[in-house]
C-alpha atoms as a PDB file:
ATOM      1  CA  UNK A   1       0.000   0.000   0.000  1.00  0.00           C
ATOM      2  CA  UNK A   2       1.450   3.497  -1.173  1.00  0.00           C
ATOM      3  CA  UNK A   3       1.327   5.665   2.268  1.00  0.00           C
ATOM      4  CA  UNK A   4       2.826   8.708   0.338  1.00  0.00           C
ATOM      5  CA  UNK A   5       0.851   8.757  -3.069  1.00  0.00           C
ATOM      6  CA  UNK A   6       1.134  12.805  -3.546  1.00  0.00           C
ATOM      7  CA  UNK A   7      -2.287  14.111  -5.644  1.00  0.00           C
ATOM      8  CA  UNK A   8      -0.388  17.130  -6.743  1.00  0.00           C
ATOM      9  CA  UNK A   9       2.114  17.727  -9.542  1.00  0.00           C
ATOM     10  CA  UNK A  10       5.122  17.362  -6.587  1.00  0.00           C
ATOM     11  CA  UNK A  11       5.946  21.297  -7.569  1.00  0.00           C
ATOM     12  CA  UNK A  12       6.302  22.894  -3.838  1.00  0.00           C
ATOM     13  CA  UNK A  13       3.456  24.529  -2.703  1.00  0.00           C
ATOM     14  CA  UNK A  14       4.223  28.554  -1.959  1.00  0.00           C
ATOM     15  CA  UNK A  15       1.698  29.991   0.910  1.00  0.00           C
ATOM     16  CA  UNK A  16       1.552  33.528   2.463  1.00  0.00           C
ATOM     17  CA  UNK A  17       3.463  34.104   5.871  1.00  0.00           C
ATOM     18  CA  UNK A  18       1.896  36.143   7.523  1.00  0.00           C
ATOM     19  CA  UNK A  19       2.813  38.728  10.832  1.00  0.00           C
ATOM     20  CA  UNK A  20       1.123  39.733  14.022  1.00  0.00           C
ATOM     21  CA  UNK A  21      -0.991  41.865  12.013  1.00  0.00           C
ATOM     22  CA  UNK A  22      -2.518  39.410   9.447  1.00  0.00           C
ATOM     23  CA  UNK A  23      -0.385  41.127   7.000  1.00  0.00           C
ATOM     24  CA  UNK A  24       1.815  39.297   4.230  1.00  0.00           C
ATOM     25  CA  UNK A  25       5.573  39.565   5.198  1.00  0.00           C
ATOM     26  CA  UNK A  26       7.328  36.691   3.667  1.00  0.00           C
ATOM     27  CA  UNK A  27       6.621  33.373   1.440  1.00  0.00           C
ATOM     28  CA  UNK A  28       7.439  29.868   2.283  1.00  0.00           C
ATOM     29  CA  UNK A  29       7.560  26.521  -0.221  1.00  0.00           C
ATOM     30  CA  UNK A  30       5.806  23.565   1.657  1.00  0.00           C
ATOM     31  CA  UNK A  31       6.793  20.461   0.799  1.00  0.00           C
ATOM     32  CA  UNK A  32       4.542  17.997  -1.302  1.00  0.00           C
ATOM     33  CA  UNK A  33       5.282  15.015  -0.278  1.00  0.00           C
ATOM     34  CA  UNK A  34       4.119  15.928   3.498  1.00  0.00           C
ATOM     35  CA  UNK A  35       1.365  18.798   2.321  1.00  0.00           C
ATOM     36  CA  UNK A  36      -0.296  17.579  -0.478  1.00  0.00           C
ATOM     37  CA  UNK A  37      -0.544  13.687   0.286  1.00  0.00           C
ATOM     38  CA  UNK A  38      -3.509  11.431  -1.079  1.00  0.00           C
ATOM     39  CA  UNK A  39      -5.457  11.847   1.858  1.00  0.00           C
ATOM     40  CA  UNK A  40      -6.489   8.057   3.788  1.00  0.00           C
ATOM     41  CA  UNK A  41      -8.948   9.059   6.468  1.00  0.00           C
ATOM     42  CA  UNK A  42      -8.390   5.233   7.903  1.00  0.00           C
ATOM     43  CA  UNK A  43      -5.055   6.110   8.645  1.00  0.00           C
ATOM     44  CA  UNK A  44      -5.915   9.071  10.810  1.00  0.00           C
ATOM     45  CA  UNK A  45      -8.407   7.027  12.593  1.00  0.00           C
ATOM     46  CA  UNK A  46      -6.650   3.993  13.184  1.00  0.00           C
ATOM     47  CA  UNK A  47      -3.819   7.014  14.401  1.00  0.00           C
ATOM     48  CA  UNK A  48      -6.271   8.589  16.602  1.00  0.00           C
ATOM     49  CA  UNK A  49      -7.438   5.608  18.572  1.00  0.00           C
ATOM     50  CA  UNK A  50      -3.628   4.754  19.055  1.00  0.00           C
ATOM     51  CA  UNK A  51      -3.416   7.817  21.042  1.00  0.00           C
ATOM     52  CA  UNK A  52      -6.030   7.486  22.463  1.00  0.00           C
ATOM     53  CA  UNK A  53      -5.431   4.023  23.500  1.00  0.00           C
ATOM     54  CA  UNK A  54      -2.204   5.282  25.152  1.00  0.00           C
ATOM     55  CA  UNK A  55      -3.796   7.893  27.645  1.00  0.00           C
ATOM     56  CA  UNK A  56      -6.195   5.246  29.212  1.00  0.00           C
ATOM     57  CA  UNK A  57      -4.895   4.250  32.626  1.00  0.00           C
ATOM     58  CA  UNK A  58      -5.838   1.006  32.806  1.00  0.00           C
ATOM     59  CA  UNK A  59      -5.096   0.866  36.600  1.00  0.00           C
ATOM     60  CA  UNK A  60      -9.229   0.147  37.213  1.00  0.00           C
ATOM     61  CA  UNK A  61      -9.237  -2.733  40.052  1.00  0.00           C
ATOM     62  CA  UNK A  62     -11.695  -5.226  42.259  1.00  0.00           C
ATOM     63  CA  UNK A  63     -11.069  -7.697  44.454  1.00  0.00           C
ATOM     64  CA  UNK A  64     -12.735 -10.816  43.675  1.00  0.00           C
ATOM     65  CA  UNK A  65     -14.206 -13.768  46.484  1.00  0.00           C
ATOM     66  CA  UNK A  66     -10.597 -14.430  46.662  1.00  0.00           C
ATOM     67  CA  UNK A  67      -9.088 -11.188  46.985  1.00  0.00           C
ATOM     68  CA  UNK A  68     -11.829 -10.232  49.950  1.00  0.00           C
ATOM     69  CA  UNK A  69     -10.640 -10.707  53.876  1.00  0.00           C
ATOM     70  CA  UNK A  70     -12.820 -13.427  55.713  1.00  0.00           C
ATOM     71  CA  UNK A  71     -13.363 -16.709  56.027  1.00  0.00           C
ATOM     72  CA  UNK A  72     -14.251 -19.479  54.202  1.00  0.00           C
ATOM     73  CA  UNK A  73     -16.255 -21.266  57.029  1.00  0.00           C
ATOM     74  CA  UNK A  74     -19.975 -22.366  56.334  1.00  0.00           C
ATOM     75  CA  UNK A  75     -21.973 -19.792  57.752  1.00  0.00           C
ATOM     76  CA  UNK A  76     -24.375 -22.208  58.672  1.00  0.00           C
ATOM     77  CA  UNK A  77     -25.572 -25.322  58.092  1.00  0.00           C
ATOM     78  CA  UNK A  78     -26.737 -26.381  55.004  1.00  0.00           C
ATOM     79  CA  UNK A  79     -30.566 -27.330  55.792  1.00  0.00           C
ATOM     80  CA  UNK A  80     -32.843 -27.113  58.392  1.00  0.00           C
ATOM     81  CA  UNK A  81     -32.595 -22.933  59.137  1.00  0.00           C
ATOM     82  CA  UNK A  82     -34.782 -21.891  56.708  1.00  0.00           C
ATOM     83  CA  UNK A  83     -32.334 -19.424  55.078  1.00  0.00           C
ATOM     84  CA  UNK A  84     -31.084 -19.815  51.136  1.00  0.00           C
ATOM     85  CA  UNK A  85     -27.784 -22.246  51.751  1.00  0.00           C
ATOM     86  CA  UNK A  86     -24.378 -20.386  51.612  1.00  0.00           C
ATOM     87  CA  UNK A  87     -20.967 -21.264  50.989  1.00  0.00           C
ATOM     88  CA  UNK A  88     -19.109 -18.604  52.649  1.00  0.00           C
ATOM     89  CA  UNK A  89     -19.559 -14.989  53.177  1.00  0.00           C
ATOM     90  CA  UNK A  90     -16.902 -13.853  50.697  1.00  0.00           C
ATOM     91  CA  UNK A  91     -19.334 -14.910  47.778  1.00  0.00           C
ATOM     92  CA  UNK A  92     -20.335 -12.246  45.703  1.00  0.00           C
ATOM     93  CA  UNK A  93     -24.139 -12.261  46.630  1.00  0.00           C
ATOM     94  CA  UNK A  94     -23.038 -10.944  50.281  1.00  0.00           C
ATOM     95  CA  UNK A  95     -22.554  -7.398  51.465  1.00  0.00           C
ATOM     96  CA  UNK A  96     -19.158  -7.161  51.738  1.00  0.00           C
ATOM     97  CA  UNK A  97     -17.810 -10.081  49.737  1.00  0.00           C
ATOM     98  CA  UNK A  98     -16.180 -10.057  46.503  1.00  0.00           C
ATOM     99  CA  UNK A  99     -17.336  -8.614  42.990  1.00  0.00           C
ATOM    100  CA  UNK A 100     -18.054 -10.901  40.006  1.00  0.00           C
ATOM    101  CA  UNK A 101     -16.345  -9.534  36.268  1.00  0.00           C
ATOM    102  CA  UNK A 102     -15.133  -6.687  38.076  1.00  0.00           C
ATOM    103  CA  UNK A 103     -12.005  -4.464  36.117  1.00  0.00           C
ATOM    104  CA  UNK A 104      -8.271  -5.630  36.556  1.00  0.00           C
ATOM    105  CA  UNK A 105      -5.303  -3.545  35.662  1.00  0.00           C
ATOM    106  CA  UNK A 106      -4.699  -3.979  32.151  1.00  0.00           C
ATOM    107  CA  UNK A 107      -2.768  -2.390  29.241  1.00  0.00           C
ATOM    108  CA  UNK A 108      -5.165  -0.544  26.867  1.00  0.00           C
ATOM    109  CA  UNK A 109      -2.327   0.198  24.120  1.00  0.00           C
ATOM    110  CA  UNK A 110      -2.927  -0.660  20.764  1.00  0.00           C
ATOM    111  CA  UNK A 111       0.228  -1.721  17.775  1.00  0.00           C
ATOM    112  CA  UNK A 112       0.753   0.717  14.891  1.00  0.00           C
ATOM    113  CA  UNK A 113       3.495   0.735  12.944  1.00  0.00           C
ATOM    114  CA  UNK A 114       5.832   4.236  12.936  1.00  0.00           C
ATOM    115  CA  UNK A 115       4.982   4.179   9.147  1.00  0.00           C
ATOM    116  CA  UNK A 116       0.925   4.167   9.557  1.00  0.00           C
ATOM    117  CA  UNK A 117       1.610   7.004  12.205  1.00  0.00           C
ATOM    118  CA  UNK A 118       3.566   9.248  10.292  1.00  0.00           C
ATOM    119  CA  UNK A 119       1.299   8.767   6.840  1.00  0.00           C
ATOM    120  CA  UNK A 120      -1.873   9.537   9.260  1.00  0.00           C
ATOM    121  CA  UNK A 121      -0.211  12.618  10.082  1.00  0.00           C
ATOM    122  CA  UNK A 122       0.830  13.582   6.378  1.00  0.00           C
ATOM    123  CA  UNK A 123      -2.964  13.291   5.590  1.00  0.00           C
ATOM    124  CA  UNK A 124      -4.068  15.459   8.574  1.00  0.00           C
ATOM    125  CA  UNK A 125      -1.794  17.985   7.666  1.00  0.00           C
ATOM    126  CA  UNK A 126      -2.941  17.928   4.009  1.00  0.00           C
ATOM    127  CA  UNK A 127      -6.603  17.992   5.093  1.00  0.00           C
ATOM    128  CA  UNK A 128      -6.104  21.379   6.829  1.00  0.00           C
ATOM    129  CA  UNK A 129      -4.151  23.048   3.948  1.00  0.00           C
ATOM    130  CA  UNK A 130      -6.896  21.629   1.216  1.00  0.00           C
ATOM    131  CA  UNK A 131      -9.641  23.150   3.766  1.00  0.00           C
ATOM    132  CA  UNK A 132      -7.690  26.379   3.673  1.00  0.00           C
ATOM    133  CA  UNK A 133      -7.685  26.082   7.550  1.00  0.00           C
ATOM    134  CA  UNK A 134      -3.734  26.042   7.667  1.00  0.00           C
ATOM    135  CA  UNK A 135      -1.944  29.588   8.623  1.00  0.00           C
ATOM    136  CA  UNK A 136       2.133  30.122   8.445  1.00  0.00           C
ATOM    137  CA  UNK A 137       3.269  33.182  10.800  1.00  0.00           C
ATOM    138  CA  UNK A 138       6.652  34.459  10.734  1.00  0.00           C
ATOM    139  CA  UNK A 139       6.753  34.088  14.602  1.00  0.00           C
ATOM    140  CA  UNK A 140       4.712  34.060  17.478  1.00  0.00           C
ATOM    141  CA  UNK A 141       6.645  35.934  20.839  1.00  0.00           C
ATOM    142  CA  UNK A 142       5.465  36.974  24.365  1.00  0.00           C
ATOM    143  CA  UNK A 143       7.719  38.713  26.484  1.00  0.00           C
ATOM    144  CA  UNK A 144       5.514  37.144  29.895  1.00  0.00           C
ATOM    145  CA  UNK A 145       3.713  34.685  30.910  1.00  0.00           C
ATOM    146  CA  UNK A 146      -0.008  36.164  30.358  1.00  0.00           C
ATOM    147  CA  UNK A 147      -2.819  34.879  28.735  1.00  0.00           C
ATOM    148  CA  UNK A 148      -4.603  37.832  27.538  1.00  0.00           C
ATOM    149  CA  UNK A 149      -1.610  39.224  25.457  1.00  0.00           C
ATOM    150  CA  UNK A 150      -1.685  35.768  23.768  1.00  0.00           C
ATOM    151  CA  UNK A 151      -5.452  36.345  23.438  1.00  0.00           C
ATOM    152  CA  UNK A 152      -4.603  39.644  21.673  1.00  0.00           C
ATOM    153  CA  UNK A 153      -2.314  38.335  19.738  1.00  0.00           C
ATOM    154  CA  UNK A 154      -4.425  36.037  17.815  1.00  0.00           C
ATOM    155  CA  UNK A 155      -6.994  38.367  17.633  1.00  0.00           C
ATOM    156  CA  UNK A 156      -4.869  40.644  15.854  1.00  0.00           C
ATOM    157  CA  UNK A 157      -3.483  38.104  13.687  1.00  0.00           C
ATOM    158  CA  UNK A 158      -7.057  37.133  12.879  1.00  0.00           C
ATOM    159  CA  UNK A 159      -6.576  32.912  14.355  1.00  0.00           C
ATOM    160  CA  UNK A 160      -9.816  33.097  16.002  1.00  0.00           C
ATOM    161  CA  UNK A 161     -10.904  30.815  19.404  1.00  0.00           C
ATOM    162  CA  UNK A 162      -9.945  27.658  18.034  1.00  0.00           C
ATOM    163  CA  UNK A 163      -6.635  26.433  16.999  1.00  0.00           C
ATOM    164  CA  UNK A 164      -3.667  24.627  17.571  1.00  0.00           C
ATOM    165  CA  UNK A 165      -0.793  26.457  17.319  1.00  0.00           C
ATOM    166  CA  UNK A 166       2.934  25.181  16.805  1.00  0.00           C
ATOM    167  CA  UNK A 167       6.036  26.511  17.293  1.00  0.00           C
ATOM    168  CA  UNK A 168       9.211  25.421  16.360  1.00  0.00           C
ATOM    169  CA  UNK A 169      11.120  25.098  20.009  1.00  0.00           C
ATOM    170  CA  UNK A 170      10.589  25.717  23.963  1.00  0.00           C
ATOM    171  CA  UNK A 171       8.893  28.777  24.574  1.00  0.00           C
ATOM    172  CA  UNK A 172       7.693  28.818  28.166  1.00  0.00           C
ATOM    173  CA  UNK A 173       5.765  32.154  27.645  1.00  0.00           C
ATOM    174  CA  UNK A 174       3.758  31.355  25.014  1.00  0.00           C
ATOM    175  CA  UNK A 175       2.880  27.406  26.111  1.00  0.00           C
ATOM    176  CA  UNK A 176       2.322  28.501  29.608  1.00  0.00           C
ATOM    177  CA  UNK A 177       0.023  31.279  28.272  1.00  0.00           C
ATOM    178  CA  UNK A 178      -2.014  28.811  26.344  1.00  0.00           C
ATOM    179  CA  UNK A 179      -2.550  26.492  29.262  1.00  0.00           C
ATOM    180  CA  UNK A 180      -5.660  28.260  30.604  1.00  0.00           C
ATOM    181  CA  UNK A 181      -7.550  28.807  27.014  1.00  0.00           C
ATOM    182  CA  UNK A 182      -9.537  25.536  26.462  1.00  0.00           C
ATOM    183  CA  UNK A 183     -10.037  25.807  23.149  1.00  0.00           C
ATOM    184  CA  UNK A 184      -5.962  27.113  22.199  1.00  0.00           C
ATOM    185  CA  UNK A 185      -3.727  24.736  22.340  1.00  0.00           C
ATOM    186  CA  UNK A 186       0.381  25.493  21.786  1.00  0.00           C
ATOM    187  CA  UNK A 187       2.563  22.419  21.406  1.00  0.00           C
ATOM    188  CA  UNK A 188       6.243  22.434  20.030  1.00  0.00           C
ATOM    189  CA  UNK A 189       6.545  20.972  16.377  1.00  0.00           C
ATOM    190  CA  UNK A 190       8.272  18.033  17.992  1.00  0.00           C
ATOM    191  CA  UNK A 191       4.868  16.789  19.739  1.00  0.00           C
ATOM    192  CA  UNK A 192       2.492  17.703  16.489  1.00  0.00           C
ATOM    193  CA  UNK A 193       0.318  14.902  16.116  1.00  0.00           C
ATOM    194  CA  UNK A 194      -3.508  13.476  14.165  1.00  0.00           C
ATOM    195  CA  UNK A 195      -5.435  13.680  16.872  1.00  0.00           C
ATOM    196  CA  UNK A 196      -4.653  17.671  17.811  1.00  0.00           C
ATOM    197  CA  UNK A 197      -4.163  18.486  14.387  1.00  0.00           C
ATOM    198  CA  UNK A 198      -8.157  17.030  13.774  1.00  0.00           C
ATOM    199  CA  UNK A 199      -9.312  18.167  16.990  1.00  0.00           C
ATOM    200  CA  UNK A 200      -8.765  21.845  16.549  1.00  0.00           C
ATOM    201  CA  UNK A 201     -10.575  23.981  13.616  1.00  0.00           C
ATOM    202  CA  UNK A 202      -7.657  25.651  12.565  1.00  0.00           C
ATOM    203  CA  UNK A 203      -3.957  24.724  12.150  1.00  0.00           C
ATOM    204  CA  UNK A 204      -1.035  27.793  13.126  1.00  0.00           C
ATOM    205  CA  UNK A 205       2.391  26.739  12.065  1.00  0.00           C
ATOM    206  CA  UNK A 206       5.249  29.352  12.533  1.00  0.00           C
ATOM    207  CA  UNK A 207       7.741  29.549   9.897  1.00  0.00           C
ATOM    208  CA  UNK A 208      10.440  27.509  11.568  1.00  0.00           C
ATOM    209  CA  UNK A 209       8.126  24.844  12.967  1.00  0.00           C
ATOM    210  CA  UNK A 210       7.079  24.271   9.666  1.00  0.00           C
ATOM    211  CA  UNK A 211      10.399  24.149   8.584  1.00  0.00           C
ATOM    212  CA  UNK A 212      10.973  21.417  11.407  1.00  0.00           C
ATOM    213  CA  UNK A 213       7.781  19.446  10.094  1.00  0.00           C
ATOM    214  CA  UNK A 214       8.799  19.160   6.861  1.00  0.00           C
ATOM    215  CA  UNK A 215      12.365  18.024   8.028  1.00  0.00           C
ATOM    216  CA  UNK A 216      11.194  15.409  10.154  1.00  0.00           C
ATOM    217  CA  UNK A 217       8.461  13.699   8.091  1.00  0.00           C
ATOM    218  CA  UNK A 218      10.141  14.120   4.116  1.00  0.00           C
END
């Protein structure tokens, strides 16, 4: 199966950079062979419930008749008492005793190969530019740690309320800043993945995270 089948001519793609101020400042060639991808919507699910998969703890647990503390003497005799017979009051029927199918720690993670991961995220990534929902910045700065001048600073570059924005190394300011906005999210290009790049109506790249995509995943 042909993960990388490109549905373009393979010429780089050239897109607007834009600054702080929505304005053009600067061009930038994306590469086809991670932007303009035949697009396999399997891919990005099976990628999706791979991560997905990962984040569940597993750690649910019940203690069965032989996990509960008691004892396994005969309650009472078997006849003659007038009560239902009973074995021992660690059965499951009894308050206290033990709990029948209950959860056990288990490991929810699911097997995809590196190569399925990285062609779902090739066809995310070429979703978003084909849907015109992909935006290249020439940077994206904050000299604190302050949420509201990383609110105006997507309002003045025109992002909007919902997007995931990437930038190309550690920036404490601006990730910190996007922690309390629940619909922003700002992750370094290192940690792009499907499920963030779905999840989110519009994709932000800055110039060198893009530059960083491209490197890792041509």
């Amino acid at each position: 199966m042909d993960t990388e089948k490109t549905s373009g001519s393979g010429e780089p793609i050239r897109v607007d950079v834009l600054n702080r101020q929505g304005e053009v400042v600067d061009q930038f060639d994306l590469n086809p062979s991670v932007f303009d991808v035949e697009v396999k919507p399997h891919l990005m699910l099976e990628a999706v419930k791979y991560q997905q998969a990962k984040h569940r703890a597993g750690t649910g647990s019940s203690k069965t008749r032989g996990d509960v503390a008691g004892s396994k003497k005969k309650p009472w005799r078997q006849k003659g008492t007038g009560r239902a017979r009973s074995g021992m009051r660690k059965s499951p029927i009894w308050r206290g005793g033990g709990v029948i199918f209950g959860p056990h720690p288990r490991d929810f993670s699911i097997n995809v190969p590196k190569k399925v991961r990285k062609a779902a995220l090739k066809s995310a990534l070429t979703q978003k530019r084909k849907d015109e929902k992909l935006t290249l910045i020439s940077e994206l700065t904050l000299e604190r740690i302050k949420t509201a001048e990383l609110l105006d600073w997507l309002g003045d570059a025109g992002i909007g309320e919902n997007a995931l924005v990437v930038i190309a190394e550690a920036d404490k300011n601006v990730e910190l800043s996007a922690r309390n906005l629940p619909r922003i999210k700002a992750i370094r290009a290192v940690g792009i993945n499907v499920r963030d790049v779905l999840l989110h109506d519009k994709l932000i790249l800055t110039k060198a995270a893009a530059q960083a995509i491209q490197e890792a995943l041509s």
